[in-house]
N, C-alpha and C. Protein backbone atom coordinates (compact mmCIF):
# COMPACT_ATOMS: atom_id res chain seq x y z
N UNK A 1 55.15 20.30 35.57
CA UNK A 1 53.95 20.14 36.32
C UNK A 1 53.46 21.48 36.81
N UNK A 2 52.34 21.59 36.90
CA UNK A 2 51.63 22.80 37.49
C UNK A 2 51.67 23.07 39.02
N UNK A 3 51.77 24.04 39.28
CA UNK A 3 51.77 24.22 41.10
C UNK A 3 50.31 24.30 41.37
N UNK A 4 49.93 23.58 42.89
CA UNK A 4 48.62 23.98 42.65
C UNK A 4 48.20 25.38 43.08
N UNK A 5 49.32 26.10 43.45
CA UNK A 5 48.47 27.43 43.02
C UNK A 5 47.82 28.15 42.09
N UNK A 6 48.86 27.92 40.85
CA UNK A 6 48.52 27.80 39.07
C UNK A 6 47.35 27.47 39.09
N UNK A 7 46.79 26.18 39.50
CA UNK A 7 45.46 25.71 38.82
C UNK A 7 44.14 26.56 39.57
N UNK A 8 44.31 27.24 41.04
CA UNK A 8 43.67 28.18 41.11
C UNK A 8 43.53 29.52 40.25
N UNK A 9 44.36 29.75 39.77
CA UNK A 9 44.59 30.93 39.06
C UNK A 9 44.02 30.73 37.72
N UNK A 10 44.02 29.70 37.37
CA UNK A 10 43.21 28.87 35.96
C UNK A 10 41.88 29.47 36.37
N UNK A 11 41.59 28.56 37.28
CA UNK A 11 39.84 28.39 37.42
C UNK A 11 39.14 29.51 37.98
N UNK A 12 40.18 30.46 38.86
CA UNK A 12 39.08 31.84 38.71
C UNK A 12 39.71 32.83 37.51
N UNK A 13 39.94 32.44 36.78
CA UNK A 13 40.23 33.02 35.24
C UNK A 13 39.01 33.05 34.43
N UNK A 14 38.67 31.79 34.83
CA UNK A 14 37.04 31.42 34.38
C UNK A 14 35.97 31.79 34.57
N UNK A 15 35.96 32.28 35.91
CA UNK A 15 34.99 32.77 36.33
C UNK A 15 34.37 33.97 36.00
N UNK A 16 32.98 34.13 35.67
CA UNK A 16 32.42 35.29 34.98
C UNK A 16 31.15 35.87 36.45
N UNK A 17 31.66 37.39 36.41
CA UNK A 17 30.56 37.82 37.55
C UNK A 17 29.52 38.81 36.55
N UNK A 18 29.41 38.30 35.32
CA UNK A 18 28.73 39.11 34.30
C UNK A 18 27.00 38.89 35.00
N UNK A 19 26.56 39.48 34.82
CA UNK A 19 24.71 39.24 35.35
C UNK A 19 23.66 39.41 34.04
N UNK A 20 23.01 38.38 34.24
CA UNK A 20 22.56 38.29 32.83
C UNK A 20 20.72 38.29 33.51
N UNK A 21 20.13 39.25 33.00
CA UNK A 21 18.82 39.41 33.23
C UNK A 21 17.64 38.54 32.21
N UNK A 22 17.33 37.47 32.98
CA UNK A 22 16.31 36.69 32.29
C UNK A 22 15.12 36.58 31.73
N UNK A 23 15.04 38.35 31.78
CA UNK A 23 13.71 38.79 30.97
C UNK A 23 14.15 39.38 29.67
N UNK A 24 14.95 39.05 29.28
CA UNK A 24 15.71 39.59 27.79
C UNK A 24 15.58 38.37 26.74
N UNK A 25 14.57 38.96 25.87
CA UNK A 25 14.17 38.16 24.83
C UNK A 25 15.20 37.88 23.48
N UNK A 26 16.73 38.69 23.40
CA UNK A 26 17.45 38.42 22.90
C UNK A 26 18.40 37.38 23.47
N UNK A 27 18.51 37.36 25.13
CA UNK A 27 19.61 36.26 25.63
C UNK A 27 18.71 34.83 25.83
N UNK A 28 17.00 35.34 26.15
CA UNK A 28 16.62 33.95 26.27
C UNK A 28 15.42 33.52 25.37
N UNK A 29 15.66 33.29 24.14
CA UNK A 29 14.65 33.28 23.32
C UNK A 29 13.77 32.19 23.35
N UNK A 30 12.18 32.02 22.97
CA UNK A 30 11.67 31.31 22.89
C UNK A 30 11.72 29.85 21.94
N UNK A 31 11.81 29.07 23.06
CA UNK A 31 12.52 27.89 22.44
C UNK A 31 11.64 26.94 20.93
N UNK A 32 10.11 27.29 21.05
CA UNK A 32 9.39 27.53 19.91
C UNK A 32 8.31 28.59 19.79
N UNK A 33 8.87 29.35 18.63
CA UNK A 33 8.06 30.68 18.62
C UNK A 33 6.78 30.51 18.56
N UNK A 34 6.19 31.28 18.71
CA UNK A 34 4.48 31.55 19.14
C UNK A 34 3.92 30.65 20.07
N UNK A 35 4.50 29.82 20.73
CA UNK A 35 3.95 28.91 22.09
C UNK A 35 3.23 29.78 23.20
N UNK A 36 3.63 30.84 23.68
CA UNK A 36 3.33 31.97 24.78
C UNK A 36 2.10 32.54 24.23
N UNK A 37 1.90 32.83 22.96
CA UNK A 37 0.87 33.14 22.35
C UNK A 37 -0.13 32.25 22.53
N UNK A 38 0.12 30.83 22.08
CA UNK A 38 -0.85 30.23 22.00
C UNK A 38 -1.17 29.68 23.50
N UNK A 39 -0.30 29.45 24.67
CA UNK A 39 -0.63 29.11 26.04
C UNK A 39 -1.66 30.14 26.58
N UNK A 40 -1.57 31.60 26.09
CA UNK A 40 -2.37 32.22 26.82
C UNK A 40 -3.54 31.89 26.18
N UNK A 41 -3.68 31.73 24.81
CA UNK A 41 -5.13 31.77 24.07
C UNK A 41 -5.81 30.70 24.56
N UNK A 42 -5.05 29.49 25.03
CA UNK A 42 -5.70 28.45 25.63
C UNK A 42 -6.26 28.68 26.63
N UNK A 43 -5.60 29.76 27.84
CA UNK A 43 -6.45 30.04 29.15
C UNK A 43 -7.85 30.74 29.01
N UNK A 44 -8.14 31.47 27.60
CA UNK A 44 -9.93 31.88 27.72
C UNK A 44 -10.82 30.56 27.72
N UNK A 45 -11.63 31.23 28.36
CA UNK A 45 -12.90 29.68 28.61
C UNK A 45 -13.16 29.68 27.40
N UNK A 46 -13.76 28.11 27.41
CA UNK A 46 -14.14 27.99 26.13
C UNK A 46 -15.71 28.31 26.40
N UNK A 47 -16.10 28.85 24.82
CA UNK A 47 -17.98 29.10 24.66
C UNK A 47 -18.22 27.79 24.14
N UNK A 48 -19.58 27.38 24.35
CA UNK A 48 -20.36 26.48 23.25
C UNK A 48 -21.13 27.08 22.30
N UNK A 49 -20.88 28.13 21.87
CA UNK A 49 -21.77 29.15 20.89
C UNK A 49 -20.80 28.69 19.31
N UNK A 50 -21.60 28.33 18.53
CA UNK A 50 -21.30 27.80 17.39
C UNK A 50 -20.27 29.07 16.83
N UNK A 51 -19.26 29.07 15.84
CA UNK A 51 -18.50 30.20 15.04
C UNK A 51 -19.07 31.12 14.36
N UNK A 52 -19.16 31.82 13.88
CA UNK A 52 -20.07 32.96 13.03
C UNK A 52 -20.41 32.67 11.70
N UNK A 53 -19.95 32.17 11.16
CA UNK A 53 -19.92 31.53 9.86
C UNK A 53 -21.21 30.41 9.97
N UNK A 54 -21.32 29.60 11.12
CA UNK A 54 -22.55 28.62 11.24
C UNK A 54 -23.74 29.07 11.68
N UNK A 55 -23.78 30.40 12.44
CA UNK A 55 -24.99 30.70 12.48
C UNK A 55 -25.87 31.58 11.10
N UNK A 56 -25.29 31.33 10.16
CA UNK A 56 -26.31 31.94 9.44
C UNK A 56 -26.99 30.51 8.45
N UNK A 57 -26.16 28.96 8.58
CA UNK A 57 -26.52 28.31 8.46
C UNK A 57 -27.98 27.72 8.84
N UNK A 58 -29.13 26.80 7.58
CA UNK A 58 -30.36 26.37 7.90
C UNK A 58 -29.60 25.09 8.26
N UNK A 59 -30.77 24.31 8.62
CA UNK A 59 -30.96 23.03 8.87
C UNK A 59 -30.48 22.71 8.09
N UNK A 60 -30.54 22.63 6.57
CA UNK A 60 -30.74 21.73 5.36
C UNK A 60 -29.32 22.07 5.30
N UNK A 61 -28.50 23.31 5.17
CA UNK A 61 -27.24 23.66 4.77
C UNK A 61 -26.47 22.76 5.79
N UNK A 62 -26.73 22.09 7.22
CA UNK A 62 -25.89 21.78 7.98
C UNK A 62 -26.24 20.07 7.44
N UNK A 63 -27.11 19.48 7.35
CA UNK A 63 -27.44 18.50 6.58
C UNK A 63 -26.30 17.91 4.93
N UNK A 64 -26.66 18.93 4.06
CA UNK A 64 -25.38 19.12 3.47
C UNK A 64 -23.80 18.98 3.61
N UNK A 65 -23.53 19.55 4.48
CA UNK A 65 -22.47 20.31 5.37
C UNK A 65 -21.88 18.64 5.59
N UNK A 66 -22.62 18.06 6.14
CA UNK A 66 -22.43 16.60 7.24
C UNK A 66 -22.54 15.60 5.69
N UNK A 67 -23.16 15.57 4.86
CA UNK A 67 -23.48 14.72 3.86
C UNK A 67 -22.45 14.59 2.83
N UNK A 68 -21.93 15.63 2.55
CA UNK A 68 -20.67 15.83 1.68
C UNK A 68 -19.01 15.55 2.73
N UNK A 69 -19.13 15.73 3.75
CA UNK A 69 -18.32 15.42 4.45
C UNK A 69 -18.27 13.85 4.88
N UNK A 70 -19.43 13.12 4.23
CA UNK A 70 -19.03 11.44 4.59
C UNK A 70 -19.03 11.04 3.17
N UNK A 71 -18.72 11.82 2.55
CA UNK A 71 -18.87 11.41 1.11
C UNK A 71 -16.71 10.57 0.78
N UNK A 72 -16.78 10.03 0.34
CA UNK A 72 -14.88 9.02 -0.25
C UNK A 72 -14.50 10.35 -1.13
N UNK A 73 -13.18 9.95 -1.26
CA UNK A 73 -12.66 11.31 -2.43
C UNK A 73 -13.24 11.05 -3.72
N UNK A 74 -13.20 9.75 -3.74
CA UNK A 74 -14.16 9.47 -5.78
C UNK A 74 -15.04 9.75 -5.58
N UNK A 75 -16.25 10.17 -4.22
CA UNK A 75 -17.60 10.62 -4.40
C UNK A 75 -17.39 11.59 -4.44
N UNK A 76 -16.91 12.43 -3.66
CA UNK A 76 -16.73 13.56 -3.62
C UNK A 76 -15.93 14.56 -5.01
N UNK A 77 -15.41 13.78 -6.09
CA UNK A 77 -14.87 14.52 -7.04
C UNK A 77 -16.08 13.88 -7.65
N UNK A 78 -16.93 12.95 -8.20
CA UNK A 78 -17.96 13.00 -8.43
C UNK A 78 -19.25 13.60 -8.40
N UNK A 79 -19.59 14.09 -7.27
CA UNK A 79 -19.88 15.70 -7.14
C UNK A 79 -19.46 16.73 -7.71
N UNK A 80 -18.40 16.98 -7.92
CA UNK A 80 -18.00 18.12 -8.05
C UNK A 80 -17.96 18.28 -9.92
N UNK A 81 -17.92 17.07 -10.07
CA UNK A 81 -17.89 17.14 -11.66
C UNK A 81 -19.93 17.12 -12.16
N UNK A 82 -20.52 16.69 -11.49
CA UNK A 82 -21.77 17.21 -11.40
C UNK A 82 -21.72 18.39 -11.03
N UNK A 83 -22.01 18.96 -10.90
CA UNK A 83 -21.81 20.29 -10.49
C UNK A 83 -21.44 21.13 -11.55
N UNK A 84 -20.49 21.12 -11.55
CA UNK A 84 -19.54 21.48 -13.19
C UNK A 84 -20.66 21.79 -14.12
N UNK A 85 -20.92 20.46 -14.81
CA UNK A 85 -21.50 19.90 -15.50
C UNK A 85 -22.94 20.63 -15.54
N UNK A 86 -23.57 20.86 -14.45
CA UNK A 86 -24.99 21.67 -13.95
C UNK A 86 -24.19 22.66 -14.79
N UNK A 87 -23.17 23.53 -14.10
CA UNK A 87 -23.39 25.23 -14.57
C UNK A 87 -22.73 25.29 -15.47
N UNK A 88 -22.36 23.85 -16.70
CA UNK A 88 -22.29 24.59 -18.09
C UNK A 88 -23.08 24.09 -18.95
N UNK A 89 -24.16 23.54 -18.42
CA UNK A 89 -25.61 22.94 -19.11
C UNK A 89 -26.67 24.72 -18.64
N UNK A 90 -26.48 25.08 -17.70
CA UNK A 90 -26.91 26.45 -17.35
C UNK A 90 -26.23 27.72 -18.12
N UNK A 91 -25.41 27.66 -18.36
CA UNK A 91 -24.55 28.60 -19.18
C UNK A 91 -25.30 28.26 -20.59
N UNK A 92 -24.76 27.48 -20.94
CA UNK A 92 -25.69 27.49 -22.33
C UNK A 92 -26.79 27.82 -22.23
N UNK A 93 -27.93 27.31 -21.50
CA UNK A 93 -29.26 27.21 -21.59
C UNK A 93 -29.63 29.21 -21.34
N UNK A 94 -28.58 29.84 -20.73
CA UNK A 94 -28.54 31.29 -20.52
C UNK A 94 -27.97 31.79 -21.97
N UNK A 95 -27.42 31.12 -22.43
CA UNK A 95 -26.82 31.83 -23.76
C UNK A 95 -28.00 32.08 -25.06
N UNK A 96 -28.88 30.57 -24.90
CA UNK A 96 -29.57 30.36 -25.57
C UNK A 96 -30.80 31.48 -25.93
N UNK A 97 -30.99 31.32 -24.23
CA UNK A 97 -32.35 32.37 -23.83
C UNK A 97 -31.75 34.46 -24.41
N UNK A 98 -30.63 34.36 -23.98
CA UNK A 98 -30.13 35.60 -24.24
C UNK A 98 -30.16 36.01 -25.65
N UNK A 99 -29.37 34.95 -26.70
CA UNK A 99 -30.18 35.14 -28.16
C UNK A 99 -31.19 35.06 -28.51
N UNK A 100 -32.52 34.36 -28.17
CA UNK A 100 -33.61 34.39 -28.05
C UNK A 100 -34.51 35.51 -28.47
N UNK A 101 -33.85 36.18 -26.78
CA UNK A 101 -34.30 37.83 -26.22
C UNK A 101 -33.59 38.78 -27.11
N UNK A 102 -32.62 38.54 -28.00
CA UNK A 102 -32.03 39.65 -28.86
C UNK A 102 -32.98 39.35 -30.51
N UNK A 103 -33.24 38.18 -30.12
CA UNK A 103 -33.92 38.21 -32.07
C UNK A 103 -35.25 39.00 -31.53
N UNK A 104 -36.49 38.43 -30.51
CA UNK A 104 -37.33 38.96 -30.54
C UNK A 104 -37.44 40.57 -30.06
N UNK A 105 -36.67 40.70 -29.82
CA UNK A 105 -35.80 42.57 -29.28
C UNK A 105 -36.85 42.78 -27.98
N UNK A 106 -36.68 42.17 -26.88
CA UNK A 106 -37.42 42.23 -25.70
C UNK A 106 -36.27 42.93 -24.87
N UNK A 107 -35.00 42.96 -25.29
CA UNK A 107 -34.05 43.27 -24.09
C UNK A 107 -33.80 44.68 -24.54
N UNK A 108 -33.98 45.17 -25.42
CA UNK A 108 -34.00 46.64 -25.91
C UNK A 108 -35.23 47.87 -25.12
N UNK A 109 -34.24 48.72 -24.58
CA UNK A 109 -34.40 49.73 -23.78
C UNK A 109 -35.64 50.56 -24.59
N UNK A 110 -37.07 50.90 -24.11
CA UNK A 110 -37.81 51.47 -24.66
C UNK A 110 -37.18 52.88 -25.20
N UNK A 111 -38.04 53.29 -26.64
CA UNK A 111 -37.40 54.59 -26.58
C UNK A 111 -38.17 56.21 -26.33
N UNK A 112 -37.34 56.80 -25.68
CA UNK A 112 -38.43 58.13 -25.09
C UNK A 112 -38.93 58.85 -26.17
């Protein structure tokens, strides 16, 4: 059996008078990184001034903007295959015109 002096001698064995400074980002790390970052970004007021990107937006582009955004994913890849479809009906129709302009020699640089 233990004397109970022994078991004092245990328990300040244990004892640590080490001092540990709680501004040390290696002993007390952030329990999820970039939170402090983002708490402060939350304290600027907020503006109601639209992002930079929207003010160079018209009417019609924000119209758009809102119109394609209530569009289903099958409309919306439906679009997009219109679209397509536009600029390689345009591609040709540029290819066309470009041989055109080479038989009748209109694209040829006058000569001095």
């Amino acid at each position: 059996m233990a004397s109970p002096n022994g078991g004092d001698d245990f328990e300040s064995s244990l004892l640590s008078f080490e001092k540990l400074d709680r501004a040390s980002p290696d002993l007390w790390p952030e329990q999820l990184p970039g939170v402090a970052e983002f708490a402060a970004s939350c304290k600027n007021p907020i503006t109601n001034s639209p992002p930079k990107w929207m003010a160079e937006l018209e009417s019609g582009d924000i119209e758009m903007l809102k119109e394609l955004g209530s569009l289903t994913t099958a409309n919306l890849m439906e679009k997009v295959k219109g679209l397509q479809n536009l600029a390689y009906q345009l591609g040709l129709e540029e290819s066309r015109e470009m041989t055109r302009g080479k038989f009748l020699n209109i694209l040829e640089r006058p000569k001095k």
